[in-house]
C-alpha atoms as a PDB file:
ATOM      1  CA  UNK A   1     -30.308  -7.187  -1.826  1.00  0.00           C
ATOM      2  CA  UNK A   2     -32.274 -10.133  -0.425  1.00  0.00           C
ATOM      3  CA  UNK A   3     -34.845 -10.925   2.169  1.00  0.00           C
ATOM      4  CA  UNK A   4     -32.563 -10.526   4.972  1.00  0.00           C
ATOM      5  CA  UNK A   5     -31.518  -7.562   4.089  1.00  0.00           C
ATOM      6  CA  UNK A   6     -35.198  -6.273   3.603  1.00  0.00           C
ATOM      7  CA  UNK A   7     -35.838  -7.709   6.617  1.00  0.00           C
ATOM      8  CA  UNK A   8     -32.701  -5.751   8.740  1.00  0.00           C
ATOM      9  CA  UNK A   9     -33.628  -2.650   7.187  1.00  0.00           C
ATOM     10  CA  UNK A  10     -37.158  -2.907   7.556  1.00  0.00           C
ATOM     11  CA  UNK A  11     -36.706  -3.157  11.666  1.00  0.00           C
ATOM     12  CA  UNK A  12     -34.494  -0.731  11.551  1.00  0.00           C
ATOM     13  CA  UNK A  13     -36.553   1.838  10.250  1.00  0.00           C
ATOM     14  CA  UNK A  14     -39.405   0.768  12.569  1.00  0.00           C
ATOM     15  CA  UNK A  15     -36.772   1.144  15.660  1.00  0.00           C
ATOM     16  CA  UNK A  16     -36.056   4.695  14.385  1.00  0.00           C
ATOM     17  CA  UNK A  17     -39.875   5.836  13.948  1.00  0.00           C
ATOM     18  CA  UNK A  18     -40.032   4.402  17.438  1.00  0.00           C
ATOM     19  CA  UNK A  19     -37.359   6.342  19.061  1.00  0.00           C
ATOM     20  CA  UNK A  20     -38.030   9.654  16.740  1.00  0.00           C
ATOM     21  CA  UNK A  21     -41.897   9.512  18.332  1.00  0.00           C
ATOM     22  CA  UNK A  22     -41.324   8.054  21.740  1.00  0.00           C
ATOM     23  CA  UNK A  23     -40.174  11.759  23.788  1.00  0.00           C
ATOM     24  CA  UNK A  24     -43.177  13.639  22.298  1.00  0.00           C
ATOM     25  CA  UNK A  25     -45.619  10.575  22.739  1.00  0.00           C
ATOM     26  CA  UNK A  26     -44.525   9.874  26.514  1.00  0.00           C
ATOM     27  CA  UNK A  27     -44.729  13.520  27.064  1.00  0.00           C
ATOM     28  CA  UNK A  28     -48.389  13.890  25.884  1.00  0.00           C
ATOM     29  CA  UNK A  29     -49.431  10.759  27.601  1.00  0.00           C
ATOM     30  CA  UNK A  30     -47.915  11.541  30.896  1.00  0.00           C
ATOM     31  CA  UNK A  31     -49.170  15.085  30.653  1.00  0.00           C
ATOM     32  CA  UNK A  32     -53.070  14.065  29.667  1.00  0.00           C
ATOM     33  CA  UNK A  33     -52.900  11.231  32.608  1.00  0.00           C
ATOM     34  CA  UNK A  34     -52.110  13.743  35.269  1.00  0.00           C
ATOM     35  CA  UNK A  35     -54.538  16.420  33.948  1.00  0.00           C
ATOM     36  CA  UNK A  36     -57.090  13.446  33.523  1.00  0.00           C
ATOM     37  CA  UNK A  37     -56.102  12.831  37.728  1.00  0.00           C
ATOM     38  CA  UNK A  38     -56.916  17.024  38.521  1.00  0.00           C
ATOM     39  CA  UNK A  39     -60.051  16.761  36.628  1.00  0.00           C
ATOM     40  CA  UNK A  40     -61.244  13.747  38.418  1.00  0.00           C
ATOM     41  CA  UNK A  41     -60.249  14.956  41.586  1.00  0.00           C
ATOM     42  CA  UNK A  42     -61.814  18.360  40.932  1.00  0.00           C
ATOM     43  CA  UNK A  43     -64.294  17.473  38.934  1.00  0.00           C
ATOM     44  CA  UNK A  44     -63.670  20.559  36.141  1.00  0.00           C
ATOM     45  CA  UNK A  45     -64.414  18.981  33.083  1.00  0.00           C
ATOM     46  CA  UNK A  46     -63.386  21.394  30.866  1.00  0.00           C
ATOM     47  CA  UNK A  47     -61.874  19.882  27.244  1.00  0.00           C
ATOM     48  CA  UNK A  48     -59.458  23.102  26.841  1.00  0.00           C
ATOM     49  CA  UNK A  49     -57.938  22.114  30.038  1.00  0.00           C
ATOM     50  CA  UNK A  50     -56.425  19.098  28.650  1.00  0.00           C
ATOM     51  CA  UNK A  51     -55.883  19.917  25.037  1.00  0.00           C
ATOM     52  CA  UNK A  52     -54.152  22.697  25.102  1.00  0.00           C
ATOM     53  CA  UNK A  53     -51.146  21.957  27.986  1.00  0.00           C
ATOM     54  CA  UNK A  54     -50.607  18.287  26.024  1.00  0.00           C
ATOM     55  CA  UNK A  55     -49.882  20.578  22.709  1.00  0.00           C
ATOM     56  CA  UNK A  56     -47.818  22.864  24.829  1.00  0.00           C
ATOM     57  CA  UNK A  57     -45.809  19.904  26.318  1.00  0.00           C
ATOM     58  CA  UNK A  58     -45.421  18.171  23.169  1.00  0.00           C
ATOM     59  CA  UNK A  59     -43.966  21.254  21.293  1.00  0.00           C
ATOM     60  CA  UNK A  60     -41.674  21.596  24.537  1.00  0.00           C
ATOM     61  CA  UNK A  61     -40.690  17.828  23.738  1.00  0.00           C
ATOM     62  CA  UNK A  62     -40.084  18.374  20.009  1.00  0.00           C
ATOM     63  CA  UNK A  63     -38.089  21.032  20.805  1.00  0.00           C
ATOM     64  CA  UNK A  64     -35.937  19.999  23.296  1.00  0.00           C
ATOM     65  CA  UNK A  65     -35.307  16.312  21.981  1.00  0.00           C
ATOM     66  CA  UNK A  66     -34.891  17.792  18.359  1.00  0.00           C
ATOM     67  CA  UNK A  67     -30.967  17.283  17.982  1.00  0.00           C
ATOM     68  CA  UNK A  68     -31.126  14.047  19.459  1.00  0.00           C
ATOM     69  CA  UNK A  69     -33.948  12.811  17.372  1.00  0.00           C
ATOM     70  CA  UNK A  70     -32.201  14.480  14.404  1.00  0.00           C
ATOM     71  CA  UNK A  71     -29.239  12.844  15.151  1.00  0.00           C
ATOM     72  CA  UNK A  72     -30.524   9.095  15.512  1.00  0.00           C
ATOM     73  CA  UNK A  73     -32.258   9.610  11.736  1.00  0.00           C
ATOM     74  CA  UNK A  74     -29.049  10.413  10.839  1.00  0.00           C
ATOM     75  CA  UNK A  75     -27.457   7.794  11.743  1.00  0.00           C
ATOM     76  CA  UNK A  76     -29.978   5.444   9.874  1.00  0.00           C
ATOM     77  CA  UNK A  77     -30.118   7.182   6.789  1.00  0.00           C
ATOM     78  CA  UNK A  78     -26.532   8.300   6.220  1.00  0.00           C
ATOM     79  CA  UNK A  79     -25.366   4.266   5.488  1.00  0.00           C
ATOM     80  CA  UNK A  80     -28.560   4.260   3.413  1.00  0.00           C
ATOM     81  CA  UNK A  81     -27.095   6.972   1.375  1.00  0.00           C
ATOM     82  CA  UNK A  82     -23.533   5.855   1.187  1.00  0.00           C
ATOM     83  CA  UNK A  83     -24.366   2.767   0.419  1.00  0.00           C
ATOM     84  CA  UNK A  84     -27.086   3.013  -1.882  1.00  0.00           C
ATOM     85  CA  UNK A  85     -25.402   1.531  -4.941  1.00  0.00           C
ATOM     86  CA  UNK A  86     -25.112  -2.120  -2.808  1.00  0.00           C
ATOM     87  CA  UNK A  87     -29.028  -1.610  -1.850  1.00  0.00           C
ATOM     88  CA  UNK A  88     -29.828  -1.534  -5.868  1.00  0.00           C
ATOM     89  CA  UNK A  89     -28.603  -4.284  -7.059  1.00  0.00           C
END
């Protein structure tokens, strides 16, 4: 294995953290911006009211994005696996 190698597989496993975290990250962040818009608007400033629908929306996210997050680790770690004796040496 050289550097380029490192390199490839290094980016590739920063692309997949990316894309495993992006749905539940978006979610929460486009969830706590239009909360943050009501509050300002109504001026309730209570903290439950935007804590507790972001961990709502976020377990909705997890949920529904699961076999499609599942499914893009997969497909990074799988060659990792099966090739694994190439990787070693």
């Amino acid at each position: 294995m050289n550097l380029d190698d490192i390199i490839v597989l290094s980016r590739d496993a920063m692309l997949v953290t990316l894309l495993t975290s992006a749905p539940m990250l978006l979610s929460g962040m486009l969830v706590g911006l239009v909360i943050s818009v009501f509050q300002s608007v109504t001026q309730i400033q209570e903290i439950t009211l935007s804590f507790v629908p972001k961990i709502v929306v976020v377990m909705v996210a997890f949920v529904v994005f699961l076999p499609w997050m599942v499914s893009v680790l997969l497909n990074f770690v799988e060659p990792l696996f099966g090739g694994f004796d190439k990787l070693v040496r």
